[in-house]
PDB file of N, CA and C in Angstrom:
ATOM      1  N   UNK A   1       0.819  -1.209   0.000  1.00  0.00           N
ATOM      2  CA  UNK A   1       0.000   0.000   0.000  1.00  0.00           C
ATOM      3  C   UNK A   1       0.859   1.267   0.000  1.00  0.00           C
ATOM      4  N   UNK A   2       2.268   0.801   0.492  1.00  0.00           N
ATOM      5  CA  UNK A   2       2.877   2.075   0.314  1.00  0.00           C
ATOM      6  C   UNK A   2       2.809   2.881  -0.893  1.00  0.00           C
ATOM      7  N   UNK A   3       3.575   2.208  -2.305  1.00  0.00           N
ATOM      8  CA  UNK A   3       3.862   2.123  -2.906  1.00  0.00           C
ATOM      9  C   UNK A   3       2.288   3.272  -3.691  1.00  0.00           C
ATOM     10  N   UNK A   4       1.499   2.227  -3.768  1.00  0.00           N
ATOM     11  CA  UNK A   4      -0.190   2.994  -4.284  1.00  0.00           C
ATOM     12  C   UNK A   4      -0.232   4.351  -3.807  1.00  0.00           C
ATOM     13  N   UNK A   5       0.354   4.596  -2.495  1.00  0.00           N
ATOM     14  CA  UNK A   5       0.031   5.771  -1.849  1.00  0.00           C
ATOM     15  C   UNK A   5       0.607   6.941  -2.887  1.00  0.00           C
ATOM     16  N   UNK A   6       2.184   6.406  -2.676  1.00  0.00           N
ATOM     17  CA  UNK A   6       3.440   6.999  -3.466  1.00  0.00           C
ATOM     18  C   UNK A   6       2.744   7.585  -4.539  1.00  0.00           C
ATOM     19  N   UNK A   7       2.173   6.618  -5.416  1.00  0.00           N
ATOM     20  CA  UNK A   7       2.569   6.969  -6.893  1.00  0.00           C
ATOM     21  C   UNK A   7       0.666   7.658  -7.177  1.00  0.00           C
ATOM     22  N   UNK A   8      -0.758   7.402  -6.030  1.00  0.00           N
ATOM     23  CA  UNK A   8      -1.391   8.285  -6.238  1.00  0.00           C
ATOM     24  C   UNK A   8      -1.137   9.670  -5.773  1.00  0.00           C
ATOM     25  N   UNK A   9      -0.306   9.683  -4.918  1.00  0.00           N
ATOM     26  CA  UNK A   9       0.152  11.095  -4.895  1.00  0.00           C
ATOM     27  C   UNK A   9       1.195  11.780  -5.775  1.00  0.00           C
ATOM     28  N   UNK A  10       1.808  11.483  -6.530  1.00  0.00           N
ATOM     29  CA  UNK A  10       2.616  11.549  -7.539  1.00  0.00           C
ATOM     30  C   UNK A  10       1.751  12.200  -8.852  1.00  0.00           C
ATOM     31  N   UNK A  11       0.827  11.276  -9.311  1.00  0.00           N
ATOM     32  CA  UNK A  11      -0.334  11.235  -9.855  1.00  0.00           C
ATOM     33  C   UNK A  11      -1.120  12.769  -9.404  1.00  0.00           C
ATOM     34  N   UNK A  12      -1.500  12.777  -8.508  1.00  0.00           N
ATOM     35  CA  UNK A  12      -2.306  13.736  -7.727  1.00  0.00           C
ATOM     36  C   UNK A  12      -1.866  15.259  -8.085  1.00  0.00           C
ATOM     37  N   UNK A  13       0.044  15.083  -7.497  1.00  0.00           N
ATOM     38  CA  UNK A  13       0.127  16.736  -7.435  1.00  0.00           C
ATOM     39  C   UNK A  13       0.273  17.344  -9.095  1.00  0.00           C
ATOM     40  N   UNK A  14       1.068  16.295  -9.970  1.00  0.00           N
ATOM     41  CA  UNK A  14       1.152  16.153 -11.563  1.00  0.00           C
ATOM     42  C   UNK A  14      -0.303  16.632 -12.447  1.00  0.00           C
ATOM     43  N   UNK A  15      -0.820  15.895 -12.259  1.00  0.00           N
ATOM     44  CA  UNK A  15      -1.962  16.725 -12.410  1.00  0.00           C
ATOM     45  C   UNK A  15      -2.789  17.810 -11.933  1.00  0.00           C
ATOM     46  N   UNK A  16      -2.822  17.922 -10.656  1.00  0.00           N
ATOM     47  CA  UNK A  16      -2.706  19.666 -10.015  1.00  0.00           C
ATOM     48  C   UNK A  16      -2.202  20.565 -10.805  1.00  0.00           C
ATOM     49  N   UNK A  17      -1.119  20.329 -11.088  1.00  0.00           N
ATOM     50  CA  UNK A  17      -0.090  21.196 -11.717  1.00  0.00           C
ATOM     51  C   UNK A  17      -0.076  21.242 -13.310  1.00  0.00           C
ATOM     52  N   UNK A  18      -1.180  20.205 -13.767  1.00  0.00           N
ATOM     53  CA  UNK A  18      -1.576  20.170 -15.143  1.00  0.00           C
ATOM     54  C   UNK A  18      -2.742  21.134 -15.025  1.00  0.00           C
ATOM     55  N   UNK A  19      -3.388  21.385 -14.558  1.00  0.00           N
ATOM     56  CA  UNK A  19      -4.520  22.333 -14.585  1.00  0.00           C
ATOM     57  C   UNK A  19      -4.496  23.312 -14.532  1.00  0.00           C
ATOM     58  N   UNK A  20      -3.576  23.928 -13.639  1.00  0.00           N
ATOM     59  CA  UNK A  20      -2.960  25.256 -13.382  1.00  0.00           C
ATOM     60  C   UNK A  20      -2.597  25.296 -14.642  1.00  0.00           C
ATOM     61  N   UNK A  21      -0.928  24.800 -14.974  1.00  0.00           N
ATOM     62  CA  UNK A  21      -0.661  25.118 -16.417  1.00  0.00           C
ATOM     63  C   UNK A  21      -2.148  25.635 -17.526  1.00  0.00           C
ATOM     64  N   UNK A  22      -2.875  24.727 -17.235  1.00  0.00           N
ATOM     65  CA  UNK A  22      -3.981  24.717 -18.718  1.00  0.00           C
ATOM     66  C   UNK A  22      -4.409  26.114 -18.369  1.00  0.00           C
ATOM     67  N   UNK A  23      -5.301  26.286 -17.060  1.00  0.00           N
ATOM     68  CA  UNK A  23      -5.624  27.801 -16.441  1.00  0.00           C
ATOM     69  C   UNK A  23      -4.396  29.006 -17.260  1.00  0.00           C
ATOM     70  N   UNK A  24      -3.506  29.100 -16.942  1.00  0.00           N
ATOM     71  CA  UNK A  24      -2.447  30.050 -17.190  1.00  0.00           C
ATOM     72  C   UNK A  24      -2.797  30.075 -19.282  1.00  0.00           C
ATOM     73  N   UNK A  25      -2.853  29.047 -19.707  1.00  0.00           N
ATOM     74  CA  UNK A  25      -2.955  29.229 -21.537  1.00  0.00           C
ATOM     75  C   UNK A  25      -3.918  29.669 -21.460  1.00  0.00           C
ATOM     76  N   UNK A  26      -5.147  29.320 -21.079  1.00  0.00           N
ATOM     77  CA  UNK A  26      -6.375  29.610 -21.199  1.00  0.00           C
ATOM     78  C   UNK A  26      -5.896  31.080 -20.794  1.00  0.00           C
ATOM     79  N   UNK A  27      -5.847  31.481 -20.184  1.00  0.00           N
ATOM     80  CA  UNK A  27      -5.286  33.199 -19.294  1.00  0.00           C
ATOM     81  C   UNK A  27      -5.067  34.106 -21.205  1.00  0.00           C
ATOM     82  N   UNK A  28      -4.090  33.104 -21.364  1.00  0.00           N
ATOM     83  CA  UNK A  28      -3.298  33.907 -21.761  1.00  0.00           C
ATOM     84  C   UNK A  28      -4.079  34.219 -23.448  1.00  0.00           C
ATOM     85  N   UNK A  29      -4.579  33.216 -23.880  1.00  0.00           N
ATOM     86  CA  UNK A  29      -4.966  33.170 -24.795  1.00  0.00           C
ATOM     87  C   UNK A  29      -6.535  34.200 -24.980  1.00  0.00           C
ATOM     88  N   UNK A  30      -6.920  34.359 -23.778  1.00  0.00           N
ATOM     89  CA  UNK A  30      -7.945  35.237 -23.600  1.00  0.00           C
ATOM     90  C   UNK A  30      -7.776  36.299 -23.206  1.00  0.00           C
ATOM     91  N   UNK A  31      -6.793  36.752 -22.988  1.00  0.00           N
ATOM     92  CA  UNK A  31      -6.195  38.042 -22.944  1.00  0.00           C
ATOM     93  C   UNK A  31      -5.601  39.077 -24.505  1.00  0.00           C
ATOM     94  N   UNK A  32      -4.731  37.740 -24.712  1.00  0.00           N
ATOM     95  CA  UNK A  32      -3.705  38.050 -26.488  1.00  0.00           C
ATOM     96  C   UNK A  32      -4.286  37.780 -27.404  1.00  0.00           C
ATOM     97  N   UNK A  33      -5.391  36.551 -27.267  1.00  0.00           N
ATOM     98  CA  UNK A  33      -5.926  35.989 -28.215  1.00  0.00           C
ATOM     99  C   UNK A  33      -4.680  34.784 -28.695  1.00  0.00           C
ATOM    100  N   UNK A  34      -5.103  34.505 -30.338  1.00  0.00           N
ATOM    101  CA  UNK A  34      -4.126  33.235 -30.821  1.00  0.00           C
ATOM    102  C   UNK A  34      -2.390  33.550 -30.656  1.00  0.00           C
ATOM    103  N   UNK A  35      -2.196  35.112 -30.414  1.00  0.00           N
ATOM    104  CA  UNK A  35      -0.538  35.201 -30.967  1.00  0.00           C
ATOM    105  C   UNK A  35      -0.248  35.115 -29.175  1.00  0.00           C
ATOM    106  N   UNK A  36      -1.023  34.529 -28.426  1.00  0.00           N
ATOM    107  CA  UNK A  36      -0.696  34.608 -26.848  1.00  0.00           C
ATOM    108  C   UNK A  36       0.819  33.624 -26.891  1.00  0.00           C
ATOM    109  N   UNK A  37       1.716  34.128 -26.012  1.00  0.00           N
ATOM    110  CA  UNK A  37       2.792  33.583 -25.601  1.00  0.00           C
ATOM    111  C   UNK A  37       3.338  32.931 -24.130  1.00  0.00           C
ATOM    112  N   UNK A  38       3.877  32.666 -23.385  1.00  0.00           N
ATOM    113  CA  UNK A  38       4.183  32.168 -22.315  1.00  0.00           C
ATOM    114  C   UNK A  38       5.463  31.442 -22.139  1.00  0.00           C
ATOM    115  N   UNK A  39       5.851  31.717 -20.664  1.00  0.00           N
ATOM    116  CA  UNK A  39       7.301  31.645 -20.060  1.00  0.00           C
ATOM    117  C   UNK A  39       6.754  30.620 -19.495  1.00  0.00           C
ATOM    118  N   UNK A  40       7.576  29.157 -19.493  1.00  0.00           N
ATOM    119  CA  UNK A  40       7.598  28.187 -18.895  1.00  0.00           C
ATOM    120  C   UNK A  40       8.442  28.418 -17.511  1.00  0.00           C
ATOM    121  N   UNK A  41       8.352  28.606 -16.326  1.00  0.00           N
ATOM    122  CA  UNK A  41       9.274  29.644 -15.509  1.00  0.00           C
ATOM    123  C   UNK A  41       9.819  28.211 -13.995  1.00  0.00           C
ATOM    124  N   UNK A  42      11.116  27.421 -14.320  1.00  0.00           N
ATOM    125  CA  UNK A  42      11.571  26.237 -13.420  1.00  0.00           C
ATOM    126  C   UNK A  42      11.385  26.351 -11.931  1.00  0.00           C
ATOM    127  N   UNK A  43      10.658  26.034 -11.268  1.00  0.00           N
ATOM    128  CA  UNK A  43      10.401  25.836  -9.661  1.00  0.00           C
ATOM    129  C   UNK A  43      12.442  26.075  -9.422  1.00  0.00           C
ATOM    130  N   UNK A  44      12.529  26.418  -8.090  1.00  0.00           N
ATOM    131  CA  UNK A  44      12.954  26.772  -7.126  1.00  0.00           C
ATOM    132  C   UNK A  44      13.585  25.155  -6.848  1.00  0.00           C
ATOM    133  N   UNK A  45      14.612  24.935  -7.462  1.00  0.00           N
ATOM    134  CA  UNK A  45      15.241  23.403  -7.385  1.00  0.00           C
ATOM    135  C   UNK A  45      15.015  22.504  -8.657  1.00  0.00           C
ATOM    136  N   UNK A  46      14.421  23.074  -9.658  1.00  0.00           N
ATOM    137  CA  UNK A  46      14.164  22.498 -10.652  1.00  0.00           C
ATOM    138  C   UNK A  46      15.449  21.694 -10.675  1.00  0.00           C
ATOM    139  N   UNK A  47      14.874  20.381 -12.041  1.00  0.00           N
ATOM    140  CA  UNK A  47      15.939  19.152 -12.257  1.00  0.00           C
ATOM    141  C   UNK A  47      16.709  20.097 -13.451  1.00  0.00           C
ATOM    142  N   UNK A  48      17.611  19.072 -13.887  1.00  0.00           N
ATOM    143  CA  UNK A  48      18.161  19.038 -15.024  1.00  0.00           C
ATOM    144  C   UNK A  48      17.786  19.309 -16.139  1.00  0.00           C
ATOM    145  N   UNK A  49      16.731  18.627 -16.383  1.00  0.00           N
ATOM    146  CA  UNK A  49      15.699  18.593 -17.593  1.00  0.00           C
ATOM    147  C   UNK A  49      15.409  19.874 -17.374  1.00  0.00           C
ATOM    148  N   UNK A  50      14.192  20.273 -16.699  1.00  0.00           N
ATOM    149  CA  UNK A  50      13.224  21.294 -16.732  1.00  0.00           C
ATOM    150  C   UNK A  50      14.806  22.678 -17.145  1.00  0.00           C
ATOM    151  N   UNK A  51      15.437  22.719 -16.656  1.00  0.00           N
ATOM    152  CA  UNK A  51      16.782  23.840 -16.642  1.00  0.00           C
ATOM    153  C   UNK A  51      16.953  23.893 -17.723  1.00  0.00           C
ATOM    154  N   UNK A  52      17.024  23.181 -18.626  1.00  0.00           N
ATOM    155  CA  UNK A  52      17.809  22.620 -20.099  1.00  0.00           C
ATOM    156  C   UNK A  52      16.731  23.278 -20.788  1.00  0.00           C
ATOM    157  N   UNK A  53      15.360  22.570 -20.492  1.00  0.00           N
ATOM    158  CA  UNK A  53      14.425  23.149 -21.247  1.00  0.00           C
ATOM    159  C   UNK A  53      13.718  24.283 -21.611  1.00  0.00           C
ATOM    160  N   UNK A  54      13.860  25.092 -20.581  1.00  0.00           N
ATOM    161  CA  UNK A  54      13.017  25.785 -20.376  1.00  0.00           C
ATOM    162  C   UNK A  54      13.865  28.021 -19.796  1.00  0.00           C
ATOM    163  N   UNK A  55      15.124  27.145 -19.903  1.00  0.00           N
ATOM    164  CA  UNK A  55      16.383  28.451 -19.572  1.00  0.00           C
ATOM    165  C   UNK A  55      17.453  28.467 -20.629  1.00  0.00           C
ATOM    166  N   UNK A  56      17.431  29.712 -21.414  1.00  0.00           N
ATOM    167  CA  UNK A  56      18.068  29.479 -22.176  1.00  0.00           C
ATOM    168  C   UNK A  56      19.617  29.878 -21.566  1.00  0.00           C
ATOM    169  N   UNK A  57      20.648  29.264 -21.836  1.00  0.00           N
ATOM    170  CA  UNK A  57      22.169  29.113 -21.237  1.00  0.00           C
ATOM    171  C   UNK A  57      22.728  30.184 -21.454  1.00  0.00           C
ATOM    172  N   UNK A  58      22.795  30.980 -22.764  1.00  0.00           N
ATOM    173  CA  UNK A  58      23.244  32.643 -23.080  1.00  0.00           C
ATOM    174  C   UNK A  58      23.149  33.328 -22.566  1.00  0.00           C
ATOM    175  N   UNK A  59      21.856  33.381 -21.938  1.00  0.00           N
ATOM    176  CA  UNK A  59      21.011  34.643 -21.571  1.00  0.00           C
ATOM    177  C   UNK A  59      20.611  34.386 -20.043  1.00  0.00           C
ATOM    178  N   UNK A  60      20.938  33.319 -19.504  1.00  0.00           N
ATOM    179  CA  UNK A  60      19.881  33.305 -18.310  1.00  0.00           C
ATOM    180  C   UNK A  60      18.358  33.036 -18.156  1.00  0.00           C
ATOM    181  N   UNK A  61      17.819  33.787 -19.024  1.00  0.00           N
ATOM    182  CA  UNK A  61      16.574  33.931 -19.178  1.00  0.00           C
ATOM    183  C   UNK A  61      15.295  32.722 -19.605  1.00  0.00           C
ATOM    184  N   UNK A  62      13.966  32.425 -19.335  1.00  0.00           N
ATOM    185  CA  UNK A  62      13.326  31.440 -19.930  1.00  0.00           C
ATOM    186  C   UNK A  62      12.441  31.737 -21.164  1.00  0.00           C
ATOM    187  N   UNK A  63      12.766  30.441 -21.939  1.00  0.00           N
ATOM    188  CA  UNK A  63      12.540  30.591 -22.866  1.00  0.00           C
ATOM    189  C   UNK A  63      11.187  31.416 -22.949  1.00  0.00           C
ATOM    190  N   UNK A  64      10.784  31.957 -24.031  1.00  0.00           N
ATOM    191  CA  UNK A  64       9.315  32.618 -24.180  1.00  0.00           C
ATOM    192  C   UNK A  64       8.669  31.358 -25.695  1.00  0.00           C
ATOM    193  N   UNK A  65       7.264  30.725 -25.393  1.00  0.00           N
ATOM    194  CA  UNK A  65       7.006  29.936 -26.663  1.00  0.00           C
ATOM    195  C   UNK A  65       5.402  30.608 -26.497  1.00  0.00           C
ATOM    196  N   UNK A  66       5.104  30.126 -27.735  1.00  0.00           N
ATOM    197  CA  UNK A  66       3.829  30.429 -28.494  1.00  0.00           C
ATOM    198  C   UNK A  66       3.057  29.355 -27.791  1.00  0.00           C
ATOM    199  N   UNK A  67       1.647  29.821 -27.825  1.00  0.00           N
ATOM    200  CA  UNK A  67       1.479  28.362 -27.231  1.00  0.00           C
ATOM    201  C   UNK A  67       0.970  27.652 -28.143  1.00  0.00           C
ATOM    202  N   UNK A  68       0.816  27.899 -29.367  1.00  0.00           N
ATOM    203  CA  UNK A  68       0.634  26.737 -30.281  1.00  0.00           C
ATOM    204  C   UNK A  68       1.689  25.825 -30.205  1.00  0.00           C
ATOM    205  N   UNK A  69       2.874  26.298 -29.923  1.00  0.00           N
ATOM    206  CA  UNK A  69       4.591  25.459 -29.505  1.00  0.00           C
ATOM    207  C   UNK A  69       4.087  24.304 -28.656  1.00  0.00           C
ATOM    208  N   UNK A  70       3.683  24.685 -27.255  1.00  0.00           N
ATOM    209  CA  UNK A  70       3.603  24.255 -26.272  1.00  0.00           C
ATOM    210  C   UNK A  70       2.780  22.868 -26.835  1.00  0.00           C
ATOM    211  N   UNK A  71       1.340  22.937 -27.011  1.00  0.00           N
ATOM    212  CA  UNK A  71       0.302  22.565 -27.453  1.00  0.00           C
ATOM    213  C   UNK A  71       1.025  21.928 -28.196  1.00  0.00           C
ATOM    214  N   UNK A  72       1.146  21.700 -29.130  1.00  0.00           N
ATOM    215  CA  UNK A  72       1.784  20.867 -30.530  1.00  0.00           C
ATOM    216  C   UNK A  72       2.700  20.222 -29.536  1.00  0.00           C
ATOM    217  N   UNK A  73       3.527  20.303 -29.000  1.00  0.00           N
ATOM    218  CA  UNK A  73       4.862  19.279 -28.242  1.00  0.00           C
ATOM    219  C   UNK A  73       4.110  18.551 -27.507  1.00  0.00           C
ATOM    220  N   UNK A  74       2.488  18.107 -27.416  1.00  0.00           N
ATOM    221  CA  UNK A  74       2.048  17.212 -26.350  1.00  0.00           C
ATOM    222  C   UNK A  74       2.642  17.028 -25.183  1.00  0.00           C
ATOM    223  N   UNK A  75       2.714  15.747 -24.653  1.00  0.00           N
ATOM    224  CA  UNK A  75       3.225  15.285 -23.320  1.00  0.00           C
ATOM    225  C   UNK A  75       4.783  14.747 -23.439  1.00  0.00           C
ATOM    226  N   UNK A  76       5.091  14.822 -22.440  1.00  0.00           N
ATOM    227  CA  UNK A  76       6.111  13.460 -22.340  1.00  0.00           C
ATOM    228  C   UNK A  76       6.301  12.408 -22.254  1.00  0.00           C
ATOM    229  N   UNK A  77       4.693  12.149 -22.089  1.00  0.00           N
ATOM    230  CA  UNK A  77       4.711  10.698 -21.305  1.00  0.00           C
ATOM    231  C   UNK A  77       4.991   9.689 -22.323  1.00  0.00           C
ATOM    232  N   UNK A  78       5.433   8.670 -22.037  1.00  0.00           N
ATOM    233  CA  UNK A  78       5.967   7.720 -23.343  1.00  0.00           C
ATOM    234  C   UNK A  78       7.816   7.862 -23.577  1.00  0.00           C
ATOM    235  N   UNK A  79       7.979   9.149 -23.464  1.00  0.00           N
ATOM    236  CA  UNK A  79       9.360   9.804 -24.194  1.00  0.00           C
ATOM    237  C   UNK A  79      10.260   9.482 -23.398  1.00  0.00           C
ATOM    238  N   UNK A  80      11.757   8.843 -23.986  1.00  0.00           N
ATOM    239  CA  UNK A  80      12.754   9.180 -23.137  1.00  0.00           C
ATOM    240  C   UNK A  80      13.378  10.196 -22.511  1.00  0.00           C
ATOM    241  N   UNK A  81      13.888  10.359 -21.088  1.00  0.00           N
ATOM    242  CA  UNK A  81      14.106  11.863 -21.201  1.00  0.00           C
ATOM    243  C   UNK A  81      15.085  12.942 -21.893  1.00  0.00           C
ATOM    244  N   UNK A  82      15.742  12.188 -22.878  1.00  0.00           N
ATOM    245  CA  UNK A  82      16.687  12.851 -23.430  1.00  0.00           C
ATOM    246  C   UNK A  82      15.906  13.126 -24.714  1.00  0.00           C
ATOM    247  N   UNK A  83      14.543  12.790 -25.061  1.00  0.00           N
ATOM    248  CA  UNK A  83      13.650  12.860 -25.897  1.00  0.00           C
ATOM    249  C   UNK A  83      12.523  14.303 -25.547  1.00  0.00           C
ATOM    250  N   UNK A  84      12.356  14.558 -23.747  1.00  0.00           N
ATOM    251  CA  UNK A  84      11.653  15.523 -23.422  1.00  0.00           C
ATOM    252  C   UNK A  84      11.735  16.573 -24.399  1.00  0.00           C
ATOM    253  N   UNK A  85      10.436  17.078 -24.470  1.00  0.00           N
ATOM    254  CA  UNK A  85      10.107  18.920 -25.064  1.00  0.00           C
ATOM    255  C   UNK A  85       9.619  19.823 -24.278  1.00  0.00           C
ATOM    256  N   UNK A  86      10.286  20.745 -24.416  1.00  0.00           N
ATOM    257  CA  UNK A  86       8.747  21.865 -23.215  1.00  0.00           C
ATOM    258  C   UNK A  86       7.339  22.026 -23.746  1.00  0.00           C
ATOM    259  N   UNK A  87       6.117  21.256 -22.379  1.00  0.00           N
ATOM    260  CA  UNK A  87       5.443  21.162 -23.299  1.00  0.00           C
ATOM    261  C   UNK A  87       4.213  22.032 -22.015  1.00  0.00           C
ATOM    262  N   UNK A  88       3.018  21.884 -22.303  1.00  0.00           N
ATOM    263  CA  UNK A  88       2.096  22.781 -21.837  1.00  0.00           C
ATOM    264  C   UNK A  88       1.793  21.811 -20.284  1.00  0.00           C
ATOM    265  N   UNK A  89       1.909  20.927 -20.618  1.00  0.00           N
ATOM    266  CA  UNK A  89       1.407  19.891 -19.499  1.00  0.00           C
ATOM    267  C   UNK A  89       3.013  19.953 -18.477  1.00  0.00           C
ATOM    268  N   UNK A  90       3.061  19.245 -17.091  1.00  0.00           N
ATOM    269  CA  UNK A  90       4.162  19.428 -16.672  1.00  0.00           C
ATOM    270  C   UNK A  90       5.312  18.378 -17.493  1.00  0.00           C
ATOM    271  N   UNK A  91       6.696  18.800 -17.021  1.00  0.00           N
ATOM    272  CA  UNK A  91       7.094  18.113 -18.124  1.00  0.00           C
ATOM    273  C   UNK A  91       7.646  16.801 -17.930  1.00  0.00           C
ATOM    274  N   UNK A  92       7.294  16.664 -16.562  1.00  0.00           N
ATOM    275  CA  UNK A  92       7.340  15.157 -15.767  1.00  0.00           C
ATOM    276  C   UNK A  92       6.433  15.019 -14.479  1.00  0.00           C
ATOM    277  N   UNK A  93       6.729  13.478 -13.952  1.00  0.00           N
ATOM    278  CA  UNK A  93       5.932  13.848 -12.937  1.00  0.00           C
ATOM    279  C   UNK A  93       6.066  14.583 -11.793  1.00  0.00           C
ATOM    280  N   UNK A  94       5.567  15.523 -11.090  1.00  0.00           N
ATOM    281  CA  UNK A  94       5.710  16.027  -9.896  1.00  0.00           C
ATOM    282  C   UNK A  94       6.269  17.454 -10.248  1.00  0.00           C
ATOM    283  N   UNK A  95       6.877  17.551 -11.665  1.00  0.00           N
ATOM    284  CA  UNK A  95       7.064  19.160 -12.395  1.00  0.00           C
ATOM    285  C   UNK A  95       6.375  20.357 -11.765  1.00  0.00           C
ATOM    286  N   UNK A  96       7.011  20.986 -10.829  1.00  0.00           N
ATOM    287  CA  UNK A  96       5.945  22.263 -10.531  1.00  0.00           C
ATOM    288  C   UNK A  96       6.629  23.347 -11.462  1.00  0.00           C
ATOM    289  N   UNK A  97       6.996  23.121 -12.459  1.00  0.00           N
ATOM    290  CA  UNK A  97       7.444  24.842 -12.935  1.00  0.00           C
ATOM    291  C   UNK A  97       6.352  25.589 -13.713  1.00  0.00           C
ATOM    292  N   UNK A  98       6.678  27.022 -13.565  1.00  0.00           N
ATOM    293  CA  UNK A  98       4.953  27.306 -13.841  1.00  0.00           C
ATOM    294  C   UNK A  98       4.803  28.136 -14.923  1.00  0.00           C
ATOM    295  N   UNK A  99       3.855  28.826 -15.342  1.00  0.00           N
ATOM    296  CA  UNK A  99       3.702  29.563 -16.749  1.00  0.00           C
ATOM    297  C   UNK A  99       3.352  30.536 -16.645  1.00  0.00           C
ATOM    298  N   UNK A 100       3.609  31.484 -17.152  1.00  0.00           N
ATOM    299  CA  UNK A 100       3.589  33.135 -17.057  1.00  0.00           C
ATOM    300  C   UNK A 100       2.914  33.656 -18.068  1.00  0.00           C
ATOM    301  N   UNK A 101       1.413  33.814 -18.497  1.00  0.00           N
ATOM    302  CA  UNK A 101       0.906  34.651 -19.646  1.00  0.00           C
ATOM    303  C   UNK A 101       1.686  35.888 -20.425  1.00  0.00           C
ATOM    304  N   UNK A 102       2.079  35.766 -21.388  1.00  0.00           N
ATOM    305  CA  UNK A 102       2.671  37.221 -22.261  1.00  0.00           C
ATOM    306  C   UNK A 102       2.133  37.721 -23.254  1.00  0.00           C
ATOM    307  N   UNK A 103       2.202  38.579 -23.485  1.00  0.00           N
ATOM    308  CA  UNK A 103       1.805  39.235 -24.836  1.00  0.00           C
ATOM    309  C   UNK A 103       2.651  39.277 -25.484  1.00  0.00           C
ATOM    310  N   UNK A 104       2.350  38.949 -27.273  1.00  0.00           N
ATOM    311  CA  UNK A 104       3.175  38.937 -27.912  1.00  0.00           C
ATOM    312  C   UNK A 104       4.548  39.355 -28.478  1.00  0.00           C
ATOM    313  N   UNK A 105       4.701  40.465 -27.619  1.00  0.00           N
ATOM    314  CA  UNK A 105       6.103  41.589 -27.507  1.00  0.00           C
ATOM    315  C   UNK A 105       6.842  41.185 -25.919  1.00  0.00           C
ATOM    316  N   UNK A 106       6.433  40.656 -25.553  1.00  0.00           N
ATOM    317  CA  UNK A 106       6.447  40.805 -23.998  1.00  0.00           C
ATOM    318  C   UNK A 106       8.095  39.534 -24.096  1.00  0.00           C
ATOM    319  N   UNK A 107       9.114  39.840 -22.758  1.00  0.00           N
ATOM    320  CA  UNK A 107       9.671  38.794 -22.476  1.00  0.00           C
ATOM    321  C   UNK A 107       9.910  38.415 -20.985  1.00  0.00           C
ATOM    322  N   UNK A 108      10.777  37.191 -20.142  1.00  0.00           N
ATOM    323  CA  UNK A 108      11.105  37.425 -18.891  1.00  0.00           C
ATOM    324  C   UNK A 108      12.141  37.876 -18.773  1.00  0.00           C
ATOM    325  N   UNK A 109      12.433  38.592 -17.620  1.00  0.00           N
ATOM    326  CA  UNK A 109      14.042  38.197 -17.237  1.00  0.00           C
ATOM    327  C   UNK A 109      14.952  37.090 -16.469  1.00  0.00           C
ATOM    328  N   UNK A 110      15.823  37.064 -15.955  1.00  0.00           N
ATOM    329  CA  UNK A 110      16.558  36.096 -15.292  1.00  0.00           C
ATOM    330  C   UNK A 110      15.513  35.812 -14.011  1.00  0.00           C
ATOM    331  N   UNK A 111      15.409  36.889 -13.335  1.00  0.00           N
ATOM    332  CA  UNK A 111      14.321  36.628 -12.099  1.00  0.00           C
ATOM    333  C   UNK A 111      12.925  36.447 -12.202  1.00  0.00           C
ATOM    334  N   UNK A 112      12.239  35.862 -13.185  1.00  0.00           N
ATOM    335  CA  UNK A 112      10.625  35.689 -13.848  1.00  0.00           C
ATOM    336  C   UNK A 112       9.748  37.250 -13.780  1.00  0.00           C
ATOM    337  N   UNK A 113      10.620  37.913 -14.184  1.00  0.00           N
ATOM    338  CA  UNK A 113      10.015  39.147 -13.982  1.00  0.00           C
ATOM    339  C   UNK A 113       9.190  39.366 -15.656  1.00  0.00           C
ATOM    340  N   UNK A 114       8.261  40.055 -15.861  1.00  0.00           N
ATOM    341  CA  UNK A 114       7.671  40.285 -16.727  1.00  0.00           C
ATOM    342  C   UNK A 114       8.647  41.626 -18.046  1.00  0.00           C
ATOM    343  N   UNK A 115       8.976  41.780 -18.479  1.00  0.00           N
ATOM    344  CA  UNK A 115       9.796  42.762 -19.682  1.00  0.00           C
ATOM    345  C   UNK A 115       9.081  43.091 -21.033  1.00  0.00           C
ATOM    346  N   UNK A 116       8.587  44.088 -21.182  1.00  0.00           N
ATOM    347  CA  UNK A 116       8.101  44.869 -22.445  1.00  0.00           C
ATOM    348  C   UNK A 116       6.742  45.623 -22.462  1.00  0.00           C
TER     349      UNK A 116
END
């Protein structure tokens, strides 16, 4: 029973955190309309992955995608992780990194601050 516990809570917060995400497109897309954009923005300890993905190395900064981007890259689930994409859903399980509505001019900075 441990184990069930484990992995419905695993389950549990992953999807929490899938809804939010969806909330935040939905945000954003009803704000900008179709050219709406969004900062995938790495929790506070983020892994490897999420860092790679989602920060670009030049700049510091996170990436900014369309969310047709997002949307089109589906899930991960299935994928190896050297296969991961940044995608709208979290980008593994237990992923809390979160999404920032933008407008189409708009970018972040290093500290998820909003720019433009």
């Amino acid at each position: 029973t441990g184990d069930m516990a484990r992995n419905f809570e695993r389950i549990a917060e992953t999807e929490l955190q899938a809804v939010h995400n969806e909330g935040q497109i939905y945000q954003a897309v009803d704000i900008y309309g179709q050219e709406a954009h969004v900062a995938r923005i790495p929790e506070s300890g983020a892994c490897s992955a999420c860092q790679k993905l989602l920060i670009n190395p030049a700049t510091n900064t996170p990436y900014v995608f369309s969310v047709e981007e997002l949307a089109s890259n589906g899930t991960n689930v299935g994928r190896k992780r050297k296969n991961w994409k940044a995608t709208a859903y979290p980008i593994h399980p237990n992923c809390r990194c979160d999404i920032i509505p933008l407008a189409p001019d708009q970018t972040v900075d290093s500290l998820g601050r909003v720019k433009g």
